[in-house]
N, C-alpha and C. Protein backbone atom coordinates (compact mmCIF):
# COMPACT_ATOMS: atom_id res chain seq x y z
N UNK A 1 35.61 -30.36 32.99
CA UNK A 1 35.17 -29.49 31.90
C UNK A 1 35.57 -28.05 32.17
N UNK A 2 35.65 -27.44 31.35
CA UNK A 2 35.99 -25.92 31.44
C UNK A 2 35.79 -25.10 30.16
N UNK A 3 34.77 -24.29 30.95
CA UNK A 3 33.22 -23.07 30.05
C UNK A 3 33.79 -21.68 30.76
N UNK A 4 34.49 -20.99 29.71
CA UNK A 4 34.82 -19.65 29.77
C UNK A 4 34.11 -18.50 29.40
N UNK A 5 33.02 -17.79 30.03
CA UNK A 5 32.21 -17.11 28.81
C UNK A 5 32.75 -15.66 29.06
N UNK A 6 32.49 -15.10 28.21
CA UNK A 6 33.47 -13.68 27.55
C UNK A 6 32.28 -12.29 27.53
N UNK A 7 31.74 -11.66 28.35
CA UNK A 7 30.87 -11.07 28.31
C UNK A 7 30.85 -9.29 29.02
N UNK A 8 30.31 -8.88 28.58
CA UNK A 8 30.65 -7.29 28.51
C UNK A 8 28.65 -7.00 29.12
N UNK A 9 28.46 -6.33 30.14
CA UNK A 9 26.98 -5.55 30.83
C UNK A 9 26.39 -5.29 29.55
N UNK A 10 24.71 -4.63 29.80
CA UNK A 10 23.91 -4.51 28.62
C UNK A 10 24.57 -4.61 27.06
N UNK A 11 25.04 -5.54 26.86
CA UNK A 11 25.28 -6.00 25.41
C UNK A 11 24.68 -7.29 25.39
N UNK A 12 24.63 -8.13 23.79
CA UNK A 12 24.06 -9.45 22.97
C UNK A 12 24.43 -10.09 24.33
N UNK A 13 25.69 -10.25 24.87
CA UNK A 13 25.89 -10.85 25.55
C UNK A 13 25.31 -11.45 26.59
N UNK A 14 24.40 -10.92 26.65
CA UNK A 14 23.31 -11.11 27.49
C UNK A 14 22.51 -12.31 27.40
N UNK A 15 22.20 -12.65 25.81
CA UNK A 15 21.63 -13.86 25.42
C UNK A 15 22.35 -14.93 25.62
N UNK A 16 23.32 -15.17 26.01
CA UNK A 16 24.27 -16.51 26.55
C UNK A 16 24.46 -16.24 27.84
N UNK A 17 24.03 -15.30 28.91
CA UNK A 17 24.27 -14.92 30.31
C UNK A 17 22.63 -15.82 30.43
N UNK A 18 21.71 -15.68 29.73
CA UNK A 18 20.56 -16.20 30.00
C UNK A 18 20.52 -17.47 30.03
N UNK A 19 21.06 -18.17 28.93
CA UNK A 19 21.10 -19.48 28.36
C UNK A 19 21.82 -19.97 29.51
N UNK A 20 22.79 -19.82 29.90
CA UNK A 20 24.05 -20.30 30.98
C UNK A 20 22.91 -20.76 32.46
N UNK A 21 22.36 -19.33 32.83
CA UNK A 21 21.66 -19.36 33.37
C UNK A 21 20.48 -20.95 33.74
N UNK A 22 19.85 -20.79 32.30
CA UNK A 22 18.62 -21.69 32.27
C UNK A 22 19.47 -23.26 32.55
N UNK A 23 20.52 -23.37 31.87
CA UNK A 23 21.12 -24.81 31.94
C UNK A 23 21.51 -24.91 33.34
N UNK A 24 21.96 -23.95 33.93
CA UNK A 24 22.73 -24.10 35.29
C UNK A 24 24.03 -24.62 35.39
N UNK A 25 25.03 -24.58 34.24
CA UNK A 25 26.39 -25.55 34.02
C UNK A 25 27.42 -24.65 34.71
N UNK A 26 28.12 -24.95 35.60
CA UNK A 26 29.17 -24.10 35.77
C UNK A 26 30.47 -23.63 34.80
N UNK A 27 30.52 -22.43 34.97
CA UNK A 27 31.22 -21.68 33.99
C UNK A 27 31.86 -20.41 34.50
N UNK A 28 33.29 -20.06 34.01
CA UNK A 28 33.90 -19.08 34.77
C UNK A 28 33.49 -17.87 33.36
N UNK A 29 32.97 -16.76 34.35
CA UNK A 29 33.22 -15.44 33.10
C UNK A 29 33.94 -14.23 33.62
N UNK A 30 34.35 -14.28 32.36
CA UNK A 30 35.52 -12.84 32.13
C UNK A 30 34.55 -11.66 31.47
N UNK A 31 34.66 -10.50 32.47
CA UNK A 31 33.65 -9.23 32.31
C UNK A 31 34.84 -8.55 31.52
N UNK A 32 34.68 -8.04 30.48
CA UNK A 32 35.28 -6.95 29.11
C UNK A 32 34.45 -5.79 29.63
N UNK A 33 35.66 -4.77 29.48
CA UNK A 33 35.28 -3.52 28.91
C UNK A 33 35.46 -2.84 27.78
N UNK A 34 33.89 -2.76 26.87
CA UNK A 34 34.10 -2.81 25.63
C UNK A 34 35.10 -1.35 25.26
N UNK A 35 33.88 0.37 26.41
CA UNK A 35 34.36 1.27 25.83
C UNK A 35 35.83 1.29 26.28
N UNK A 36 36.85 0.61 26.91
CA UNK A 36 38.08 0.59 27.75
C UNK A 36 38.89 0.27 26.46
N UNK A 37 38.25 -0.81 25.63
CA UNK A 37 38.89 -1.43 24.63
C UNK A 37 39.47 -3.20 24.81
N UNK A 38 38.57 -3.41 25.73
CA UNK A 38 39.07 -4.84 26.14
C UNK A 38 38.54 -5.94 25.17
N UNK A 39 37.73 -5.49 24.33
CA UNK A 39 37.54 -6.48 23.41
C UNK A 39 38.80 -6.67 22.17
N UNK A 40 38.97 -5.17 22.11
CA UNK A 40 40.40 -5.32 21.03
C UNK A 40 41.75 -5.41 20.99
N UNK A 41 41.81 -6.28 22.16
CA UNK A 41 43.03 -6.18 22.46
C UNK A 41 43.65 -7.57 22.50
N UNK A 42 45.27 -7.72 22.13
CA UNK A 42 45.58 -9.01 21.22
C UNK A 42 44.95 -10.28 21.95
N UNK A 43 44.47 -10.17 23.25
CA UNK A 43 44.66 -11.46 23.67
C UNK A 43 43.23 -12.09 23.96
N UNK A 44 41.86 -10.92 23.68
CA UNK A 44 40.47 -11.38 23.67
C UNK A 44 40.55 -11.64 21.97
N UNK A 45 41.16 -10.94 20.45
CA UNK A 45 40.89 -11.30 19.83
C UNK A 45 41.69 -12.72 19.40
N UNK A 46 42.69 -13.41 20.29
CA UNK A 46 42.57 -14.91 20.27
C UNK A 46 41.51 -15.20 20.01
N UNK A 47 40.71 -15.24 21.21
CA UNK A 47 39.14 -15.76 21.09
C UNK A 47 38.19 -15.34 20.10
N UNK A 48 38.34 -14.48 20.18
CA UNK A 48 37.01 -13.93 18.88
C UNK A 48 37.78 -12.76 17.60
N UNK A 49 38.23 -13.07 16.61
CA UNK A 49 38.85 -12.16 15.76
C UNK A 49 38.23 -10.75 15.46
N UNK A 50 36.71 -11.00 16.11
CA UNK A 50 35.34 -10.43 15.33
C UNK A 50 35.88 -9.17 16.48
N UNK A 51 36.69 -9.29 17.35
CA UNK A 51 36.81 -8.18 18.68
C UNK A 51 35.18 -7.65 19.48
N UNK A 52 34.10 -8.95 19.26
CA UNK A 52 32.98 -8.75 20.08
C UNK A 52 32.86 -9.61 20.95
N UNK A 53 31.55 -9.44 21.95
CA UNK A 53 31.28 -10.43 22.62
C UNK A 53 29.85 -10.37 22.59
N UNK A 54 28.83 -11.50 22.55
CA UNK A 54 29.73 -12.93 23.55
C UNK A 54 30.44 -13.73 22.68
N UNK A 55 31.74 -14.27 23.60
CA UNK A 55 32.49 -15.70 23.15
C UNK A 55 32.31 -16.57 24.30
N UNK A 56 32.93 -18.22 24.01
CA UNK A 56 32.76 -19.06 24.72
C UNK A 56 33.75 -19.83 24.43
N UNK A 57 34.67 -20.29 25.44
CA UNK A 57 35.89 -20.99 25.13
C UNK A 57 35.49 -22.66 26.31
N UNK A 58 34.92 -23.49 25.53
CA UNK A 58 34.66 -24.70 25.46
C UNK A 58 35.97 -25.82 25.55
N UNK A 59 36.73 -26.33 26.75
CA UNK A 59 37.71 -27.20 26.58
C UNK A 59 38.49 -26.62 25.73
N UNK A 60 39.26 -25.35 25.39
CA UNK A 60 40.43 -24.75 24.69
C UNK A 60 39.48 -24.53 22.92
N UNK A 61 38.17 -24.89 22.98
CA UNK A 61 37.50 -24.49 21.77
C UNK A 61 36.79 -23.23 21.57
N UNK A 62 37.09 -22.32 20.84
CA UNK A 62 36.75 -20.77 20.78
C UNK A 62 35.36 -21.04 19.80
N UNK A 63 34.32 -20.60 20.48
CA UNK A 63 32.72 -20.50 19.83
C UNK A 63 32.17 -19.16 19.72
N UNK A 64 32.02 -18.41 18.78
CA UNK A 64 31.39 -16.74 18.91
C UNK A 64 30.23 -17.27 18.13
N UNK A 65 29.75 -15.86 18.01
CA UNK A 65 28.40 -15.53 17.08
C UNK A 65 27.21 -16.19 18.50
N UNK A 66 26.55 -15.51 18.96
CA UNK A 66 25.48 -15.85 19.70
C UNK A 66 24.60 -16.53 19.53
N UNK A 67 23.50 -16.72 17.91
CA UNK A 67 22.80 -17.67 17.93
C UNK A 67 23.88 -18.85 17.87
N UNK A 68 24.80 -19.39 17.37
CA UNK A 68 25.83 -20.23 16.99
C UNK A 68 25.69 -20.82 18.90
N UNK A 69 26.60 -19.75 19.65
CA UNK A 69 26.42 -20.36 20.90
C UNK A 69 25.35 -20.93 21.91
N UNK A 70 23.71 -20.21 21.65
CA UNK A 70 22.98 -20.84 21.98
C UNK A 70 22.67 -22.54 21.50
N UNK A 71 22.83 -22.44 20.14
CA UNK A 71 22.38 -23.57 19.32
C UNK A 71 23.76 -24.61 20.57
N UNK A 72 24.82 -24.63 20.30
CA UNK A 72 25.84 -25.54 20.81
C UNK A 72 25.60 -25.92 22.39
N UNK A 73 25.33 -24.70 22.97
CA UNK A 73 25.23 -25.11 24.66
C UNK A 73 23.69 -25.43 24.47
N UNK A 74 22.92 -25.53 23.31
CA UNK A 74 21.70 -26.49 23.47
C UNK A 74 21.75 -28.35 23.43
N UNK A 75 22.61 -27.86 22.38
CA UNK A 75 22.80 -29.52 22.13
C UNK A 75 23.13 -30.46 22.98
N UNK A 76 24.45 -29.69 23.47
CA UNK A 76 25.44 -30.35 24.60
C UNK A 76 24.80 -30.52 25.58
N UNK A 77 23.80 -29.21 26.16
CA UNK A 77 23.82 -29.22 27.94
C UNK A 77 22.15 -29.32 27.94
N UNK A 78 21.64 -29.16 27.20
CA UNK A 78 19.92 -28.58 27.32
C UNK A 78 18.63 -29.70 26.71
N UNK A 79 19.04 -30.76 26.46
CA UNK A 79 18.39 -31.83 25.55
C UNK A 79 18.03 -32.72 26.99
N UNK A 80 18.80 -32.92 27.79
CA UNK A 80 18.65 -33.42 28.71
C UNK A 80 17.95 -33.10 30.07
N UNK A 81 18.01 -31.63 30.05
CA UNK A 81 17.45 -30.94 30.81
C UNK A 81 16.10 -30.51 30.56
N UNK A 82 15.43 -31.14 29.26
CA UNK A 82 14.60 -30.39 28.33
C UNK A 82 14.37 -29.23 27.89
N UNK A 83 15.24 -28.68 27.92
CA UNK A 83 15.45 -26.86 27.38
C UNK A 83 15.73 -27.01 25.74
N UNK A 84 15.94 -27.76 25.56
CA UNK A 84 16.08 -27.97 24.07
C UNK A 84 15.88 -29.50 23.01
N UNK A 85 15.65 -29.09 22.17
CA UNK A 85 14.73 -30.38 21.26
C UNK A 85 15.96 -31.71 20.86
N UNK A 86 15.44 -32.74 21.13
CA UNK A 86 16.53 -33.84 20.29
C UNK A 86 16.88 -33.54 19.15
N UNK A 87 17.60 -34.08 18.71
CA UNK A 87 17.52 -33.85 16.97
C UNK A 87 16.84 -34.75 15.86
N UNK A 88 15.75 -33.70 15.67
CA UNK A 88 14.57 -34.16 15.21
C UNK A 88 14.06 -32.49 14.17
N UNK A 89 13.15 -32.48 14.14
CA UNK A 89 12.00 -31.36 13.27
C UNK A 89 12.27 -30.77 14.39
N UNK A 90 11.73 -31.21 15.50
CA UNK A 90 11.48 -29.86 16.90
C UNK A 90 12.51 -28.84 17.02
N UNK A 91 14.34 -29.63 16.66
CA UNK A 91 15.31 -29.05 17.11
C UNK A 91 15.33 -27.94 15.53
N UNK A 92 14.77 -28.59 15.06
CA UNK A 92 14.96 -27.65 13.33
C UNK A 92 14.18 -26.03 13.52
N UNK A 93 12.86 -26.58 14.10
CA UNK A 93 12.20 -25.32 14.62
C UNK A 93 13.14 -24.58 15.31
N UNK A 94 13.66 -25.49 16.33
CA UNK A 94 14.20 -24.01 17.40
C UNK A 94 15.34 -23.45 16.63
N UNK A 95 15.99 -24.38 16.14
CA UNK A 95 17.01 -23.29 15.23
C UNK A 95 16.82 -22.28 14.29
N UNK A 96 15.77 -22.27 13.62
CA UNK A 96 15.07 -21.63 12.75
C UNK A 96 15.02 -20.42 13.47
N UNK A 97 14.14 -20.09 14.57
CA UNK A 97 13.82 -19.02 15.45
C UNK A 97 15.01 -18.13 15.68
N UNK A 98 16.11 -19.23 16.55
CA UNK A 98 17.54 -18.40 16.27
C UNK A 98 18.01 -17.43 15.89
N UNK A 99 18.30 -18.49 14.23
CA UNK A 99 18.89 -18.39 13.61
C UNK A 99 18.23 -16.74 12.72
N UNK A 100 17.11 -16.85 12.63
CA UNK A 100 15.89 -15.47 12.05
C UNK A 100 16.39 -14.58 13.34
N UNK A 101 16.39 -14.37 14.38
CA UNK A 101 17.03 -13.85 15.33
C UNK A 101 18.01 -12.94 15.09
N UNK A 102 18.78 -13.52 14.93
CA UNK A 102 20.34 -13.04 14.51
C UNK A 102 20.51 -12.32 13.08
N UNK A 103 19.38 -13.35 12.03
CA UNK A 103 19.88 -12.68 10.69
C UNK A 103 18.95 -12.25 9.94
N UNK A 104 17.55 -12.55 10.06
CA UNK A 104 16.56 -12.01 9.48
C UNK A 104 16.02 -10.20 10.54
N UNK A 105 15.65 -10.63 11.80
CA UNK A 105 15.11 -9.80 12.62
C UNK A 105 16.80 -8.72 13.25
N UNK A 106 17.56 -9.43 13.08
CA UNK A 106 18.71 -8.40 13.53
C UNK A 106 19.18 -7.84 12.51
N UNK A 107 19.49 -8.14 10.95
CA UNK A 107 19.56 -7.29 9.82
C UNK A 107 18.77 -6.44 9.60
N UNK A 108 17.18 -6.37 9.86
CA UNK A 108 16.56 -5.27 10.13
C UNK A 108 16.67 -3.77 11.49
N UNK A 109 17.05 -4.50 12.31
CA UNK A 109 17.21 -3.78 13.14
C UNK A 109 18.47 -2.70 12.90
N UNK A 110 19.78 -3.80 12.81
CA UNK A 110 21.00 -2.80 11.91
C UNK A 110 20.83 -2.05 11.49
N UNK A 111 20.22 -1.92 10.25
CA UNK A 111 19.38 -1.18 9.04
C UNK A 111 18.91 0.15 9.89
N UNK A 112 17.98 -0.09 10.76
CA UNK A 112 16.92 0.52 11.07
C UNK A 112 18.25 1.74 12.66
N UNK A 113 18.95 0.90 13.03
CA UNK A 113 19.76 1.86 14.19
C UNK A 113 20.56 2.76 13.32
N UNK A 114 21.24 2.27 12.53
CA UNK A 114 22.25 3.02 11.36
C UNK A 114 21.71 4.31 10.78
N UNK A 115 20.45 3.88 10.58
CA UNK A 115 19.60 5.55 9.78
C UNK A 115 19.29 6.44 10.97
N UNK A 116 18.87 5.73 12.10
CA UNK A 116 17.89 6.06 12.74
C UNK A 116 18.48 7.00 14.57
N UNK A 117 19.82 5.68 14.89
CA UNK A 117 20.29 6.41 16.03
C UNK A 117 21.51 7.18 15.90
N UNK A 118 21.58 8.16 16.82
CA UNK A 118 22.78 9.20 17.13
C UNK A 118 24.30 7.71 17.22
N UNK A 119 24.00 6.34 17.43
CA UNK A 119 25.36 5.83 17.52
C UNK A 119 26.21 6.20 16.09
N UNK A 120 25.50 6.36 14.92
CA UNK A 120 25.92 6.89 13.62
C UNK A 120 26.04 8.61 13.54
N UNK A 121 26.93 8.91 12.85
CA UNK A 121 26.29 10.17 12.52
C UNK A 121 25.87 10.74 11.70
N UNK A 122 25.43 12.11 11.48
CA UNK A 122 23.97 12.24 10.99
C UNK A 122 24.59 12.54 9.65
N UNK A 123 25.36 12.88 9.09
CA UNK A 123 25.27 13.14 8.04
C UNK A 123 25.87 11.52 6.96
N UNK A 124 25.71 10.27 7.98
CA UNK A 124 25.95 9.08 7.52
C UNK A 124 24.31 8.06 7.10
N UNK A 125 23.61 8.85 7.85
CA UNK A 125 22.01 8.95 7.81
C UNK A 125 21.33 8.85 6.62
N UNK A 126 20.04 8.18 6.43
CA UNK A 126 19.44 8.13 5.23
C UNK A 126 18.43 8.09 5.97
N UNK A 127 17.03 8.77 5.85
CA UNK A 127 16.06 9.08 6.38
C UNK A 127 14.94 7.68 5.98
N UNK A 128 15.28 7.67 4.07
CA UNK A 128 14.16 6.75 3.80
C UNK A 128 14.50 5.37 3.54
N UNK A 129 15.81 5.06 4.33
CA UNK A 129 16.74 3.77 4.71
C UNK A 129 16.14 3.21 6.36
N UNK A 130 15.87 4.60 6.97
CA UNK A 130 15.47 4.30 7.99
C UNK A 130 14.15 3.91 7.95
N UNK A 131 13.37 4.49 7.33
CA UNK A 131 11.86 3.63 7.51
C UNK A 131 11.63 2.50 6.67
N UNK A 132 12.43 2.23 5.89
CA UNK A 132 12.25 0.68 4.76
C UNK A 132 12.47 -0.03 6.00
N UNK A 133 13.95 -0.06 6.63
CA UNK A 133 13.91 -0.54 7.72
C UNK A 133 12.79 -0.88 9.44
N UNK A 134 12.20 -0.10 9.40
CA UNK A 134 11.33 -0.33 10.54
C UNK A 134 10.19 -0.58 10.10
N UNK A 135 9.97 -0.77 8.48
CA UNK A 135 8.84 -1.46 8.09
C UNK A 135 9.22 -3.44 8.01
N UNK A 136 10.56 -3.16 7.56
CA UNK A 136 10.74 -4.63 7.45
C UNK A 136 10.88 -5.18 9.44
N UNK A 137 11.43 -4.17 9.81
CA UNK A 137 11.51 -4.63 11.27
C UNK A 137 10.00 -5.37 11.58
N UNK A 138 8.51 -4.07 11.28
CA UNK A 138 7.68 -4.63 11.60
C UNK A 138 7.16 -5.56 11.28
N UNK A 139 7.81 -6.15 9.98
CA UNK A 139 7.19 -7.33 9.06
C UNK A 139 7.67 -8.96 10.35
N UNK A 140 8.86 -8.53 10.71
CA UNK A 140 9.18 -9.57 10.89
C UNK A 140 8.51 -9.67 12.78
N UNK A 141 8.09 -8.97 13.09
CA UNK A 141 7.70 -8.61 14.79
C UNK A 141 6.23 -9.44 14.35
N UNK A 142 5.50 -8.83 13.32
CA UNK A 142 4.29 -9.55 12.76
C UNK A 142 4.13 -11.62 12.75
N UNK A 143 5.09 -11.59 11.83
CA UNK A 143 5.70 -12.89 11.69
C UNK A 143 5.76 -13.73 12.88
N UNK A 144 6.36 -13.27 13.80
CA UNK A 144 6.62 -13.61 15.45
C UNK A 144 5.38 -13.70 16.18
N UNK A 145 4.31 -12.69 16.09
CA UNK A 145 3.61 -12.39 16.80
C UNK A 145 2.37 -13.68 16.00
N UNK A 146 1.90 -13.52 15.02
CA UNK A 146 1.62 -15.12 14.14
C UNK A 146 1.98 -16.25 14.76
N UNK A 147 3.57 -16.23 14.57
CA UNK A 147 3.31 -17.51 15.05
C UNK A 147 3.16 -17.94 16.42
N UNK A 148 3.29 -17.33 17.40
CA UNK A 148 2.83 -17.66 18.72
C UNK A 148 1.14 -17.50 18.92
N UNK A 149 0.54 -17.44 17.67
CA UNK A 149 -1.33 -17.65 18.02
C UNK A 149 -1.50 -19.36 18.67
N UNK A 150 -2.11 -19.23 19.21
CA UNK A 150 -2.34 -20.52 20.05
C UNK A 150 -1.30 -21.19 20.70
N UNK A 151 -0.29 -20.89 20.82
CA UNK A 151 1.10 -21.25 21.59
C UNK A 151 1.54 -20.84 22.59
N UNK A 152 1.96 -21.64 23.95
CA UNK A 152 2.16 -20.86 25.43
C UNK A 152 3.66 -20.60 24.68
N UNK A 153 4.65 -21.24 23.82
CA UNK A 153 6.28 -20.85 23.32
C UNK A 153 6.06 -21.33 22.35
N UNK A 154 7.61 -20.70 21.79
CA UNK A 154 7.74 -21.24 20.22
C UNK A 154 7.53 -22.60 19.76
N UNK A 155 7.88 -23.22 20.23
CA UNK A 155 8.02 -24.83 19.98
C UNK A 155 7.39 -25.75 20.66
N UNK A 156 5.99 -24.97 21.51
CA UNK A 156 4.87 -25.34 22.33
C UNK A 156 5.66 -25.51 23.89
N UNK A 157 6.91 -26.51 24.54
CA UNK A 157 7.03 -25.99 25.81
C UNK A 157 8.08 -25.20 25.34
N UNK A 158 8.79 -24.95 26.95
CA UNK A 158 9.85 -23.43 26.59
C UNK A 158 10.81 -24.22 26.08
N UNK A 159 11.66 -23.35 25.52
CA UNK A 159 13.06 -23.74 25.14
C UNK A 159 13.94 -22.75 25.16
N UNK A 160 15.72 -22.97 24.71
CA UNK A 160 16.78 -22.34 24.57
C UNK A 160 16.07 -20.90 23.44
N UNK A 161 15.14 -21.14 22.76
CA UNK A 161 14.95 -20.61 21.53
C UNK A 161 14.22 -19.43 22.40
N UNK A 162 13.54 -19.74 23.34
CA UNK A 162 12.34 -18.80 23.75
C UNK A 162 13.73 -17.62 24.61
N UNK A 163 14.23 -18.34 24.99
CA UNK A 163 15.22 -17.73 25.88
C UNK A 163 16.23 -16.48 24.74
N UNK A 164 16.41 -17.09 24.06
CA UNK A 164 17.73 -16.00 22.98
C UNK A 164 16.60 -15.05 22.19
N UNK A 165 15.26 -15.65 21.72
CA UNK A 165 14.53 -14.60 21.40
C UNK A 165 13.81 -13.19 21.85
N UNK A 166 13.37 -14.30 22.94
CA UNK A 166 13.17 -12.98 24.08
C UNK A 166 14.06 -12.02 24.86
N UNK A 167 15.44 -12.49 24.92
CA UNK A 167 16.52 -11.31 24.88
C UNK A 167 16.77 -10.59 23.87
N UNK A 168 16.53 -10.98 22.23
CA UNK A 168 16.86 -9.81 21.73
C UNK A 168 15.40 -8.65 21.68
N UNK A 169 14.11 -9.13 22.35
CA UNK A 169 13.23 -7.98 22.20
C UNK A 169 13.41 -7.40 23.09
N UNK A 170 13.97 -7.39 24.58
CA UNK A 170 14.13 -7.03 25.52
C UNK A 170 15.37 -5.77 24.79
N UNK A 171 15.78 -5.97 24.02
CA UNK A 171 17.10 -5.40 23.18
C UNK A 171 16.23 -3.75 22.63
N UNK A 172 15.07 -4.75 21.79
CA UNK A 172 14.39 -3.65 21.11
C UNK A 172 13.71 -3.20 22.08
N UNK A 173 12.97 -3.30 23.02
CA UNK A 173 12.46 -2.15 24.17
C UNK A 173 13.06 -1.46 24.70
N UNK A 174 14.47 -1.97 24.89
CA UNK A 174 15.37 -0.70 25.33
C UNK A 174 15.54 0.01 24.49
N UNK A 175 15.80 -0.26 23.12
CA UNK A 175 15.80 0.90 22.34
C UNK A 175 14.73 1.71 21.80
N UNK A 176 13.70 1.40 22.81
CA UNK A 176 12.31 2.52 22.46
C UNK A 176 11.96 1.84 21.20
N UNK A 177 11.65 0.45 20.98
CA UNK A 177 11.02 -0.07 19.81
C UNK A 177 9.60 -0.34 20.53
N UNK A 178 8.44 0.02 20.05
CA UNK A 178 7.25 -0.45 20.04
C UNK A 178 6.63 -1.43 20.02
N UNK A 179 6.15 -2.30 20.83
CA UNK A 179 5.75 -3.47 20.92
C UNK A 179 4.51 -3.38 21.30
N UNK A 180 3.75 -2.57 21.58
CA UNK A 180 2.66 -2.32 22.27
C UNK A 180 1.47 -3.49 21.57
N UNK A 181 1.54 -3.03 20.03
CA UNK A 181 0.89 -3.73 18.79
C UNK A 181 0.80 -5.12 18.80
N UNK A 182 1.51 -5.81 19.71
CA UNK A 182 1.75 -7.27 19.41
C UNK A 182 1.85 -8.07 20.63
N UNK A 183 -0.07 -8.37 20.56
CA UNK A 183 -0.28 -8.70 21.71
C UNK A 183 0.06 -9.89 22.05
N UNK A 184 0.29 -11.02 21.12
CA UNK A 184 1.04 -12.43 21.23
C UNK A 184 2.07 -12.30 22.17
N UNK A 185 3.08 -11.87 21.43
CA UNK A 185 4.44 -11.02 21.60
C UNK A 185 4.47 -10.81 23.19
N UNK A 186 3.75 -9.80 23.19
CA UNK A 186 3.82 -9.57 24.68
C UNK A 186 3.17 -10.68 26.19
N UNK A 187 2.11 -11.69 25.34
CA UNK A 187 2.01 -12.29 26.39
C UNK A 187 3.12 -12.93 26.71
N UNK A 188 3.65 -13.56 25.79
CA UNK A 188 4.79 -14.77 25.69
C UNK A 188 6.13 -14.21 26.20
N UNK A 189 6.15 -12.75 26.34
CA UNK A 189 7.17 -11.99 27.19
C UNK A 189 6.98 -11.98 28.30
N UNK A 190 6.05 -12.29 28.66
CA UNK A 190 5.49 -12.03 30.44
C UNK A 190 5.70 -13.32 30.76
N UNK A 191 5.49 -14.24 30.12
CA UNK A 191 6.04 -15.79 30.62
C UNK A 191 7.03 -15.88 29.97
N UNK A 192 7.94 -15.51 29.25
CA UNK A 192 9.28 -15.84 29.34
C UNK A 192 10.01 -14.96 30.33
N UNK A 193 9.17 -13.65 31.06
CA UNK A 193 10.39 -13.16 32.13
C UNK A 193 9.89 -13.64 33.62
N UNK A 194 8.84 -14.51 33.32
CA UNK A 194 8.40 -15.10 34.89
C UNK A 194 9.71 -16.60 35.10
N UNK A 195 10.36 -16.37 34.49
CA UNK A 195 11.63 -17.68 33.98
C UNK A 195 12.52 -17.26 35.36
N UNK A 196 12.68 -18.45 36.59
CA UNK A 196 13.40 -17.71 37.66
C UNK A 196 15.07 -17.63 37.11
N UNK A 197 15.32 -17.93 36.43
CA UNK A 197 16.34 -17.75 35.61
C UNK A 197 16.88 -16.48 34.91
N UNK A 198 15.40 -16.19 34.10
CA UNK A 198 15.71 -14.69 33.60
C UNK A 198 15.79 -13.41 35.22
N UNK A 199 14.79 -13.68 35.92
CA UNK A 199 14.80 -12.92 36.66
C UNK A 199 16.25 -12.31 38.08
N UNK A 200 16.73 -13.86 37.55
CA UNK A 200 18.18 -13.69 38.68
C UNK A 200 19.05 -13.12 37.71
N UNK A 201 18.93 -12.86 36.28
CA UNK A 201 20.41 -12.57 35.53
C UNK A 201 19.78 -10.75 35.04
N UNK A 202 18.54 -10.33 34.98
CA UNK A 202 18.13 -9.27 34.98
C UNK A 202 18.38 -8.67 36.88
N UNK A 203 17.98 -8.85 37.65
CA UNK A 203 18.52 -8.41 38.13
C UNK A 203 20.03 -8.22 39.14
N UNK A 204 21.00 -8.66 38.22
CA UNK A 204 22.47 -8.70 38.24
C UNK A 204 22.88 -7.51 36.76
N UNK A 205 21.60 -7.44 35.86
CA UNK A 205 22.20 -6.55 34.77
C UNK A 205 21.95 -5.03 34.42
N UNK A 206 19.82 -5.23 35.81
CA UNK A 206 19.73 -3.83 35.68
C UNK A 206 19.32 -2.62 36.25
């Protein structure tokens, strides 16, 4: 077999450095330098046209988009290992989580960096773009924090899902997002970073 993963320090990428991690599959990775320009250059956008990372080159098969790659190295490597659900309702849940991940809870966030951080500039800024945004951000942190009432994880034991979710809040604490409010939230962060898994790839990242 041969698992190429395509990954660049504190970036998304991170959420498939975790996943890799939890499965334990051997895999060779290629470190990009994004500000160098190594993502855009002709021969990483083979792999990913999108010129981001993470990618994953699977037996000569090119896989991007991060929830996309969690979901696949669930199926394949993590069903067996129990990190991830058969395919059943359970596996529907964890995709769900994902998949809101990436496009419900990360379209808010977009929203919300674009108005909000110096990576834009200011006169590209909308002040009351930025708080629609960190209201819907909070709608959906709410949502999260709900549904883990009475739940040690999302899908009752851990999974791939607990793993890609809890990297992207780890995302929003670095960016000075507030979590204080969401006390679910935060328990279920303290046991997803007691994961000896998370703890060997955090400290390799920080």
């Amino acid at each position: 077999m041969s698992l190429v993963f395509y990954r660049s320090p504190m970036s998304t990428a991170t959420m498939t450095e975790l996943v890799l991690a939890e499965l334990g599959i051997p895999h060779e990775v290629v470190t990009l330098d994004i500000r160098g320009g190594d993502t855009k250059k002709p021969e990483f956008l083979k792999v990913n046209p999108n010129g981001v990372v993470p990618a994953l080159v699977h037996d000569g098969t090119a896989i991007w988009e991060s929830s996309a790659i969690t979901m696949y190295l669930g199926e394949m490597f993590g069903v067996d290992k129990g990190l991830y659900p058969a395919a059943g309702p359970k596996r529907g849940e964890a995709m769900k989580w994902i998949a809101w991940t990436n496009v419900t809870l990360g379209e808010a966030t977009w929203r919300w960096a674009r108005h909000t951080t110096e990576w834009f500039p200011a006169e590209q800024r909308n002040a009351k773009a930025g708080e629609a945004a960190k209201a819907d951000m909070a709608n959906c942190l709410r949502i999260l924090d709900e549904a883990l009432e009475g739940k040690e994880f999302l899908c009752g034991s851990y999974t791939l899902a607990d793993t890609h979710v809890h990297s992207y809040l780890d995302y929003l604490r670095f960016s000075k997002v507030d979590l204080s409010a969401y006390k679910r939230i935060n328990a279920w962060s303290e046991r997803c970073s007691a994961r000896p898994a998370y703890g060997k790839v955090m400290a390799g990242v920080l």
